[in-house]
PDB file of N, CA and C in Angstrom:
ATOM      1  N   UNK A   1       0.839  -1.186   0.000  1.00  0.00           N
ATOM      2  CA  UNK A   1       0.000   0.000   0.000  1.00  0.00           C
ATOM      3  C   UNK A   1       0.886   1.252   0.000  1.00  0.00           C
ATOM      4  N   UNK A   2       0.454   2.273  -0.515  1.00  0.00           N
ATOM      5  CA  UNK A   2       1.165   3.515  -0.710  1.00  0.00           C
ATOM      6  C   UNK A   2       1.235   4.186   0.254  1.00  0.00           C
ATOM      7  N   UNK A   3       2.229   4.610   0.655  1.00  0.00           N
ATOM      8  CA  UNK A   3       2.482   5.746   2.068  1.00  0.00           C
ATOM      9  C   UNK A   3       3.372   6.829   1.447  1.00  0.00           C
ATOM     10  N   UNK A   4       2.294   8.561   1.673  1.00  0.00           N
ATOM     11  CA  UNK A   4       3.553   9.221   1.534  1.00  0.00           C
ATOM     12  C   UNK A   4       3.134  10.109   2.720  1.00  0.00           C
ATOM     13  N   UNK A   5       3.886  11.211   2.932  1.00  0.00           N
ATOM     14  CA  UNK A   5       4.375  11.381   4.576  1.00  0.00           C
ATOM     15  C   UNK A   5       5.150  12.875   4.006  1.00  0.00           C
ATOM     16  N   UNK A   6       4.460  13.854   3.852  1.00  0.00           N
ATOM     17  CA  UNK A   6       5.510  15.379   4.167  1.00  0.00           C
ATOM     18  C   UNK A   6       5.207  15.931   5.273  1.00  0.00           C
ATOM     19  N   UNK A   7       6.379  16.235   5.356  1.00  0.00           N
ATOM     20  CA  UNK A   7       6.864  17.260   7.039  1.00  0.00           C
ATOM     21  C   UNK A   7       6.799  18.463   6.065  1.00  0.00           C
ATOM     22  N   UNK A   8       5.877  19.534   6.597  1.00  0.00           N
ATOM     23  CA  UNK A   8       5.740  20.657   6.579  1.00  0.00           C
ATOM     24  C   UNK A   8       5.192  21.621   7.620  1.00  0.00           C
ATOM     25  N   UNK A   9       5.463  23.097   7.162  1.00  0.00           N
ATOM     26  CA  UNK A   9       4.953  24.216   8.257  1.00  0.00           C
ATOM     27  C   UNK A   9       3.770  25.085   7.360  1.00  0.00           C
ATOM     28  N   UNK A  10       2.900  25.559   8.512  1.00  0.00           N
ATOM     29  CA  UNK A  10       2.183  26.031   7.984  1.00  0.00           C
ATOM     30  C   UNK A  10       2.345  27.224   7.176  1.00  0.00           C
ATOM     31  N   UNK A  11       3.228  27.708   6.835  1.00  0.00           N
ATOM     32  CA  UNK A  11       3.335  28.885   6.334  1.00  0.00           C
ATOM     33  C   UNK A  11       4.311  28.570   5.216  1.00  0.00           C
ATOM     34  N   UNK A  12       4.278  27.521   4.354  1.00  0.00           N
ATOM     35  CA  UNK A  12       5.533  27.136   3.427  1.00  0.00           C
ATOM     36  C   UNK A  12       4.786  26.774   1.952  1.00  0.00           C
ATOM     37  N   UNK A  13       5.149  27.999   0.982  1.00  0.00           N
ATOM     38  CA  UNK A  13       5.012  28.239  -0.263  1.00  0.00           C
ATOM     39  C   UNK A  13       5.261  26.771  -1.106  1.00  0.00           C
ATOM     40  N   UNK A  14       6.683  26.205  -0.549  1.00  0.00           N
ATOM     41  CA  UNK A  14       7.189  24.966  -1.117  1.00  0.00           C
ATOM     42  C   UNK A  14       6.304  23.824  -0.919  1.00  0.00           C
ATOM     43  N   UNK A  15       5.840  23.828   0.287  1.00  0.00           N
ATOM     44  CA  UNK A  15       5.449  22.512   0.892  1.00  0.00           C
ATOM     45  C   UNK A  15       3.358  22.899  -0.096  1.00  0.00           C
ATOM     46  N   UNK A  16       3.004  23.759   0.108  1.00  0.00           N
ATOM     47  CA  UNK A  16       2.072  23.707  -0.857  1.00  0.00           C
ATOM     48  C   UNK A  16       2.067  23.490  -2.477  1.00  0.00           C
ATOM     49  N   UNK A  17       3.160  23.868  -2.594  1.00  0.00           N
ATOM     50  CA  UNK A  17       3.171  23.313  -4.334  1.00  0.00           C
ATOM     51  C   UNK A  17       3.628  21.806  -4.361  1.00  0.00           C
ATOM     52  N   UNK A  18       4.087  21.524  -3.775  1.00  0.00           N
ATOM     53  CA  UNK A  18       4.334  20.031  -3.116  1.00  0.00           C
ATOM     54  C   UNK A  18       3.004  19.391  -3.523  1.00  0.00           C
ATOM     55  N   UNK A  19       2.633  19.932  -2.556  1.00  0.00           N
ATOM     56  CA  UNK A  19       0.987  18.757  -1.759  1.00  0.00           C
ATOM     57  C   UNK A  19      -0.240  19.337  -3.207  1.00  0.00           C
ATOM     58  N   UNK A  20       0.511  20.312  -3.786  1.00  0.00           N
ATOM     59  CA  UNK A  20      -0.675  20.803  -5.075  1.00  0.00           C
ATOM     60  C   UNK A  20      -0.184  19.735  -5.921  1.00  0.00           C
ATOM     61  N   UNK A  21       0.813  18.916  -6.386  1.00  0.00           N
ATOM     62  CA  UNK A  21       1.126  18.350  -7.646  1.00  0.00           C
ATOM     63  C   UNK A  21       0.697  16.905  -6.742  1.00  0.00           C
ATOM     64  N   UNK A  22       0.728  16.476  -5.765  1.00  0.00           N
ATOM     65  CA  UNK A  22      -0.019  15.226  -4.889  1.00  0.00           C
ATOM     66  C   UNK A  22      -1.207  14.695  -5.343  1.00  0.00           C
ATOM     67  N   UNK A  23      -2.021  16.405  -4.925  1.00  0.00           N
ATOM     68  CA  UNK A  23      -3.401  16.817  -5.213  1.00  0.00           C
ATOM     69  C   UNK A  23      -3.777  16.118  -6.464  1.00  0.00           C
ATOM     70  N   UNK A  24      -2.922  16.990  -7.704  1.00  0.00           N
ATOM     71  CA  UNK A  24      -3.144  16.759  -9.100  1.00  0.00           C
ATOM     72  C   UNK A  24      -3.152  15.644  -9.818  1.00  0.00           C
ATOM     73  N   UNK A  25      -2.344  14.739  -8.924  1.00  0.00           N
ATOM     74  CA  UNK A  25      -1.895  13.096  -9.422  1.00  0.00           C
ATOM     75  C   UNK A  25      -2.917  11.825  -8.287  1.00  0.00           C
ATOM     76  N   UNK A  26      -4.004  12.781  -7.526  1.00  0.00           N
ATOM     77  CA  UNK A  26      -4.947  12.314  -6.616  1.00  0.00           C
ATOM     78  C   UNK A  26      -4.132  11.481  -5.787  1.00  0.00           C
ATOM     79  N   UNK A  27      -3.152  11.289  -5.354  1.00  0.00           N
ATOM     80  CA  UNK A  27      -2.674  10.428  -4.427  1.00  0.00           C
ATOM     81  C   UNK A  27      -2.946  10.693  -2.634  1.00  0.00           C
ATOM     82  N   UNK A  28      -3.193   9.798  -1.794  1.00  0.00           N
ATOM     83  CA  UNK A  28      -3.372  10.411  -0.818  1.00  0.00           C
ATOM     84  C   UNK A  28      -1.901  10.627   0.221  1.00  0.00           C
ATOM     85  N   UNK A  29      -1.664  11.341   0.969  1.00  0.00           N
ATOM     86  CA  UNK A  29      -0.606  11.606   1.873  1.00  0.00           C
ATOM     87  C   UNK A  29      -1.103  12.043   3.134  1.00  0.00           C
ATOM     88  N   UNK A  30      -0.138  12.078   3.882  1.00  0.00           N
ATOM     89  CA  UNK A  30      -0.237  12.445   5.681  1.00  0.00           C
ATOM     90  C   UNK A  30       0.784  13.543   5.442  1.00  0.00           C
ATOM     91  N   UNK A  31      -0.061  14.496   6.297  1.00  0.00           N
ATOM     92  CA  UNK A  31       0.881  15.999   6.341  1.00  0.00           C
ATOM     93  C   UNK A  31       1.286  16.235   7.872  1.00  0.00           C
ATOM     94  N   UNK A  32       2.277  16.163   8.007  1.00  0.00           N
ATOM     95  CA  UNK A  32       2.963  16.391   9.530  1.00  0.00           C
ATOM     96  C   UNK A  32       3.864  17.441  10.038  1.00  0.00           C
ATOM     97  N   UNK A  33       3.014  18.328  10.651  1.00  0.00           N
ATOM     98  CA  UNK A  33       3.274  19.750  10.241  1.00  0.00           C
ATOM     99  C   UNK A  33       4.353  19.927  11.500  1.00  0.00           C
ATOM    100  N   UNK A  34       4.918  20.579  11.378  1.00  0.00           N
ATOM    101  CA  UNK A  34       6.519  19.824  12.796  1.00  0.00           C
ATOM    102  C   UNK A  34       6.537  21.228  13.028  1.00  0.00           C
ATOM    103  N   UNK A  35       5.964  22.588  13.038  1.00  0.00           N
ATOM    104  CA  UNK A  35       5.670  24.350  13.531  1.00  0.00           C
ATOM    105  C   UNK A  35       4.485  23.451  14.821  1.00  0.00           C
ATOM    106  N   UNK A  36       4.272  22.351  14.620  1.00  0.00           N
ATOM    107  CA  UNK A  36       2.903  22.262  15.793  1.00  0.00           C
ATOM    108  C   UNK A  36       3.131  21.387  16.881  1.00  0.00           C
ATOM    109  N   UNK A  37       4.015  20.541  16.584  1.00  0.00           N
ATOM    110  CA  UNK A  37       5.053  19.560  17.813  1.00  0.00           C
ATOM    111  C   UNK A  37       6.518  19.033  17.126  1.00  0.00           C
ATOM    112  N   UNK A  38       7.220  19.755  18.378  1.00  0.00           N
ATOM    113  CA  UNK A  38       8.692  19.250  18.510  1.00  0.00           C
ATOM    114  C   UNK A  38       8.884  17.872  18.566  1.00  0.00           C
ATOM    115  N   UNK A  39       8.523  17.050  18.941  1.00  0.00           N
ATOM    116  CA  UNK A  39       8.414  15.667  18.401  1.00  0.00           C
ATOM    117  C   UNK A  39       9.068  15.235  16.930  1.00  0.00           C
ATOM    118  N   UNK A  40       7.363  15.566  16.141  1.00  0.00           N
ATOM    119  CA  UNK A  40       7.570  15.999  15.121  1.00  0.00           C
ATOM    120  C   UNK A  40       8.822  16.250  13.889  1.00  0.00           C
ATOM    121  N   UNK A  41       9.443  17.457  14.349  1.00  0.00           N
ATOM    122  CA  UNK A  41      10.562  18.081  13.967  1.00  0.00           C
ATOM    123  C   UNK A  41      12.188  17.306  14.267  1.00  0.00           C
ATOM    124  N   UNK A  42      11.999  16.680  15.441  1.00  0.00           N
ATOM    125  CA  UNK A  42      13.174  15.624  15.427  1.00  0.00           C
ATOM    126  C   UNK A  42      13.101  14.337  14.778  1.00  0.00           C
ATOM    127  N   UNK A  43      11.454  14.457  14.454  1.00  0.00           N
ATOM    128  CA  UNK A  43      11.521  13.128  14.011  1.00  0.00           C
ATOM    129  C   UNK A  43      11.961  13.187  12.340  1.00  0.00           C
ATOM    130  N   UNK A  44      11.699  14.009  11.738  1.00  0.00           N
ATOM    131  CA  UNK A  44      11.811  14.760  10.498  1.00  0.00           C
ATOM    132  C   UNK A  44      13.406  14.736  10.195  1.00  0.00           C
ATOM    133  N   UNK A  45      14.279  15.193  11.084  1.00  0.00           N
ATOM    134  CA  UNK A  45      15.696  15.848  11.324  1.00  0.00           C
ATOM    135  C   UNK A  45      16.304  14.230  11.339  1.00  0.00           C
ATOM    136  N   UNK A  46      15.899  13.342  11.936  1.00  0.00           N
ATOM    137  CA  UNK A  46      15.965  11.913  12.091  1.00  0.00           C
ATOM    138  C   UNK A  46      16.109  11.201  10.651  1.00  0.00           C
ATOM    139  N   UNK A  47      15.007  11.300  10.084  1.00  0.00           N
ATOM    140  CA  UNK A  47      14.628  10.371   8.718  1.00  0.00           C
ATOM    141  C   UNK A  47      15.283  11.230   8.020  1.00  0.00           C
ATOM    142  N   UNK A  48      15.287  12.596   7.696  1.00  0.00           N
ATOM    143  CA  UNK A  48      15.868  13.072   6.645  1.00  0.00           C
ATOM    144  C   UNK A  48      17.380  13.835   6.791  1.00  0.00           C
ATOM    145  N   UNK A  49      17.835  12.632   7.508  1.00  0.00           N
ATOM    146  CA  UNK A  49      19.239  12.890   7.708  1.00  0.00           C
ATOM    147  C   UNK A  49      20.095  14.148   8.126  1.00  0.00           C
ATOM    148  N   UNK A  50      19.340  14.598   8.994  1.00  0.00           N
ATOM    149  CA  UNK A  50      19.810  16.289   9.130  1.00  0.00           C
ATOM    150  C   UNK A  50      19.091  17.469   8.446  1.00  0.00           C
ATOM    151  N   UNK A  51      18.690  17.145   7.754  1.00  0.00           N
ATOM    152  CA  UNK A  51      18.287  18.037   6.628  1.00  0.00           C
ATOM    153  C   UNK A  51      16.801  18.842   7.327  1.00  0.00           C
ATOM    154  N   UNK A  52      17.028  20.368   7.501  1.00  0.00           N
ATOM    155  CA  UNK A  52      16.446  21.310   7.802  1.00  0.00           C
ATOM    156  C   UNK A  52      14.801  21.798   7.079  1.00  0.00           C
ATOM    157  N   UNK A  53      15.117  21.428   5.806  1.00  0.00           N
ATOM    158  CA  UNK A  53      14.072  22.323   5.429  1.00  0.00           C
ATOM    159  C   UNK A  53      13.302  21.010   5.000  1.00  0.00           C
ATOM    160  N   UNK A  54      11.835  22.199   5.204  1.00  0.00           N
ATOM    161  CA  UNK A  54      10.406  21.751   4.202  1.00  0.00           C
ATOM    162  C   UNK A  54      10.128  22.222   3.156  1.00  0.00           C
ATOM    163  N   UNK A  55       9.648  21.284   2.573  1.00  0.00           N
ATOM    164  CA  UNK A  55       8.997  20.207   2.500  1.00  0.00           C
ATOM    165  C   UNK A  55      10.036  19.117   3.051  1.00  0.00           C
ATOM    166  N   UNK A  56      10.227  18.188   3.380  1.00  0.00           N
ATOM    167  CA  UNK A  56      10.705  16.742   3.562  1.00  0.00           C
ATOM    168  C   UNK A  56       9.278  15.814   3.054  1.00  0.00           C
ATOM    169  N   UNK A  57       9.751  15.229   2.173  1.00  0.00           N
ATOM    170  CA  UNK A  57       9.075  14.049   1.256  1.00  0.00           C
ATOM    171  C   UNK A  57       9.312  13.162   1.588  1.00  0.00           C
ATOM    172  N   UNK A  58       8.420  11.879   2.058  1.00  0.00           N
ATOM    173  CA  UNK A  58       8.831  10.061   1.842  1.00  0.00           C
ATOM    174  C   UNK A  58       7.259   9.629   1.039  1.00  0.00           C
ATOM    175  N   UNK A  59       8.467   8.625   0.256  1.00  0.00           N
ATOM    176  CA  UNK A  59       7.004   7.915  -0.245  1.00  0.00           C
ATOM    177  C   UNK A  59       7.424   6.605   0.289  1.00  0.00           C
ATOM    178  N   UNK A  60       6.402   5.781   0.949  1.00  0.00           N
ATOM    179  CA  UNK A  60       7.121   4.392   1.188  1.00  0.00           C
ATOM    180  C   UNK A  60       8.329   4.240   1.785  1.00  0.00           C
ATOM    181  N   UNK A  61       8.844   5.074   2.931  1.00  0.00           N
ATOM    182  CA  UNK A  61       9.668   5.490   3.843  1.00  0.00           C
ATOM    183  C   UNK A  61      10.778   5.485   2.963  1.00  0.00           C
ATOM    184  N   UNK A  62      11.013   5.748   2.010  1.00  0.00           N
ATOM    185  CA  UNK A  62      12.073   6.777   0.862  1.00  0.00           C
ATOM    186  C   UNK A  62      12.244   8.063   0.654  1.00  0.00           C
ATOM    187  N   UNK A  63      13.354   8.670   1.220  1.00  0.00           N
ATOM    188  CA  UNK A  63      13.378   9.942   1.398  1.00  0.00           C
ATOM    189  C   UNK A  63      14.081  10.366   0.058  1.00  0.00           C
ATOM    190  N   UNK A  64      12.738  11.405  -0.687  1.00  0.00           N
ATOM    191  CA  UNK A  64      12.827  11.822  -2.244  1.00  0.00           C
ATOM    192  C   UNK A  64      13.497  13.302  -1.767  1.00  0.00           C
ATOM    193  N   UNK A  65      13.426  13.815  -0.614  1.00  0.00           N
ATOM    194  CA  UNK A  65      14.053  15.038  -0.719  1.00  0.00           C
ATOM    195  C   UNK A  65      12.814  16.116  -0.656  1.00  0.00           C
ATOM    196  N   UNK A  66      13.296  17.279  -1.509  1.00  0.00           N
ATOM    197  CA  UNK A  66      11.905  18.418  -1.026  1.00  0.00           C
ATOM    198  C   UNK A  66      11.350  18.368  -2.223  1.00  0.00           C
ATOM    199  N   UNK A  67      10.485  19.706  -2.337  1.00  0.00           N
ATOM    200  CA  UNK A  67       9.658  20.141  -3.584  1.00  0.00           C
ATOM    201  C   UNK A  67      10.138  20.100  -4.808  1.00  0.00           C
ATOM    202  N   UNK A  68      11.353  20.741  -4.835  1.00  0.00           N
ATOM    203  CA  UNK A  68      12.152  20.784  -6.127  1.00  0.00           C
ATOM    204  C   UNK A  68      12.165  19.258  -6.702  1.00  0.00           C
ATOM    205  N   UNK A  69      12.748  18.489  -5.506  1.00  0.00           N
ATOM    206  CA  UNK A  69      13.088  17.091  -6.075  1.00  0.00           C
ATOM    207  C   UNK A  69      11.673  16.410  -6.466  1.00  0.00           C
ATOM    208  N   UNK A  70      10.584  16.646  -5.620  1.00  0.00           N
ATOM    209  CA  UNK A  70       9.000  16.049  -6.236  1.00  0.00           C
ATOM    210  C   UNK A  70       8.994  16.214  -7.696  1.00  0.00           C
ATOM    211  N   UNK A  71       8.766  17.721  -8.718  1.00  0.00           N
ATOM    212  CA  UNK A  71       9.211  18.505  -9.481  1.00  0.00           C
ATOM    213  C   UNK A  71      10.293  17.331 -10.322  1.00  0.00           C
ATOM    214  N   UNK A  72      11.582  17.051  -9.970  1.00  0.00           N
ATOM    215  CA  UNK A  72      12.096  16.801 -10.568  1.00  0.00           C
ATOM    216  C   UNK A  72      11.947  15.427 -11.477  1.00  0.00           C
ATOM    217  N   UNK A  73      11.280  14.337 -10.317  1.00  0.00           N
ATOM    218  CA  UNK A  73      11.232  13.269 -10.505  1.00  0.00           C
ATOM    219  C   UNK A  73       9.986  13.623 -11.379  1.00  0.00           C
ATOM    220  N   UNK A  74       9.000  14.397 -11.177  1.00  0.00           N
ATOM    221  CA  UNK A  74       7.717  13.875 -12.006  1.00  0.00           C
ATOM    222  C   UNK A  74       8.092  14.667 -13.847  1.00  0.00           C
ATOM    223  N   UNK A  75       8.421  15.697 -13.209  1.00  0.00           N
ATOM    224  CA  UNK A  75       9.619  15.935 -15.143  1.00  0.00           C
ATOM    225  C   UNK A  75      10.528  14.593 -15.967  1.00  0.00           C
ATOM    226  N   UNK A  76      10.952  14.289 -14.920  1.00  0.00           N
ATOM    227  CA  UNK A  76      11.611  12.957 -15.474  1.00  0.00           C
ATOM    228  C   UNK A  76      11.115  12.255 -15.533  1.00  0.00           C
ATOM    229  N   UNK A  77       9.919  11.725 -15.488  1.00  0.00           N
ATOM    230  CA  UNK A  77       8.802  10.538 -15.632  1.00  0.00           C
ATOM    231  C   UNK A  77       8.936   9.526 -15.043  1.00  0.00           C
ATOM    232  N   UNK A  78       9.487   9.461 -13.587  1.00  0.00           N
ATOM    233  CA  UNK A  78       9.888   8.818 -12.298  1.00  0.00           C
ATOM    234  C   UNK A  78       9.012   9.345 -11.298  1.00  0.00           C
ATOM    235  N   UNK A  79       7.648   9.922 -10.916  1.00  0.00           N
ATOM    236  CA  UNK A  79       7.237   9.916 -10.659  1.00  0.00           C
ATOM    237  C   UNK A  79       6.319   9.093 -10.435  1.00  0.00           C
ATOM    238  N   UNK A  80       5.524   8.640 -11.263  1.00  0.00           N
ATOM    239  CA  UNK A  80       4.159   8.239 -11.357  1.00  0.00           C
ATOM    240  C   UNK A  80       4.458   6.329 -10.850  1.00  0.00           C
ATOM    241  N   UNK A  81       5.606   6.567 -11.236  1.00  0.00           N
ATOM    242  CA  UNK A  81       6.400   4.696 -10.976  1.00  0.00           C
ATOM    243  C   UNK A  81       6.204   4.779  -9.598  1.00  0.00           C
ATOM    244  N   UNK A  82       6.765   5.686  -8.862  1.00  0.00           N
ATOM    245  CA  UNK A  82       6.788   5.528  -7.280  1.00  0.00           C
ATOM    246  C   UNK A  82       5.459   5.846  -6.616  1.00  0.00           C
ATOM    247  N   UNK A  83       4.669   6.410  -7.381  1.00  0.00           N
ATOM    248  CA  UNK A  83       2.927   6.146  -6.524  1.00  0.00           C
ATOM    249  C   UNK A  83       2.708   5.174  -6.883  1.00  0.00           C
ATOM    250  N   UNK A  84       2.761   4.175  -7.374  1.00  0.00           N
ATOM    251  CA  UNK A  84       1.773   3.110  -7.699  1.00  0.00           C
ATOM    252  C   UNK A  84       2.338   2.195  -6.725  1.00  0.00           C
TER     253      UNK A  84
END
């Protein structure tokens, strides 16, 4: 079954164009907004290896990286392989 999983804040331009191209490809995801528990945010800092910013992407506990990289993969037609 498909699992995807972004760590985002509420106030992030990236993390909405993110979850808009999600939207567009109807897939469903869990949004885990880490501005609302510190938990959260270590757990984020944890899986995505240090790495600070949002968006943080997993599909299927595979860390694709942020928005840009969503973007990148679905330009390259490596997208649509990893929702299914």
């Amino acid at each position: 079954m498909l699992k995807i999983e972004i760590y985002s804040k509420k106030t992030c331009p990236y993390c909405d164009r993110a979850k808009q191209l999600l939207d567009h490809k109807k897939v469903h995801y869990t949004e885990i907004k880490v501005d609302e528990n510190p938990a959260d945010l270590e757990a984020m800092l944890l899986r995505a290896e240090g790495r600070r910013t949002v968006p943080q992407i997993f599909i299927n506990n595979q860390g694709i990286g942020g928005c840009d990289d969503l973007y990148a993969l679905d330009q390259a037609g490596k997208l649509d392989a990893l929702l299914k």
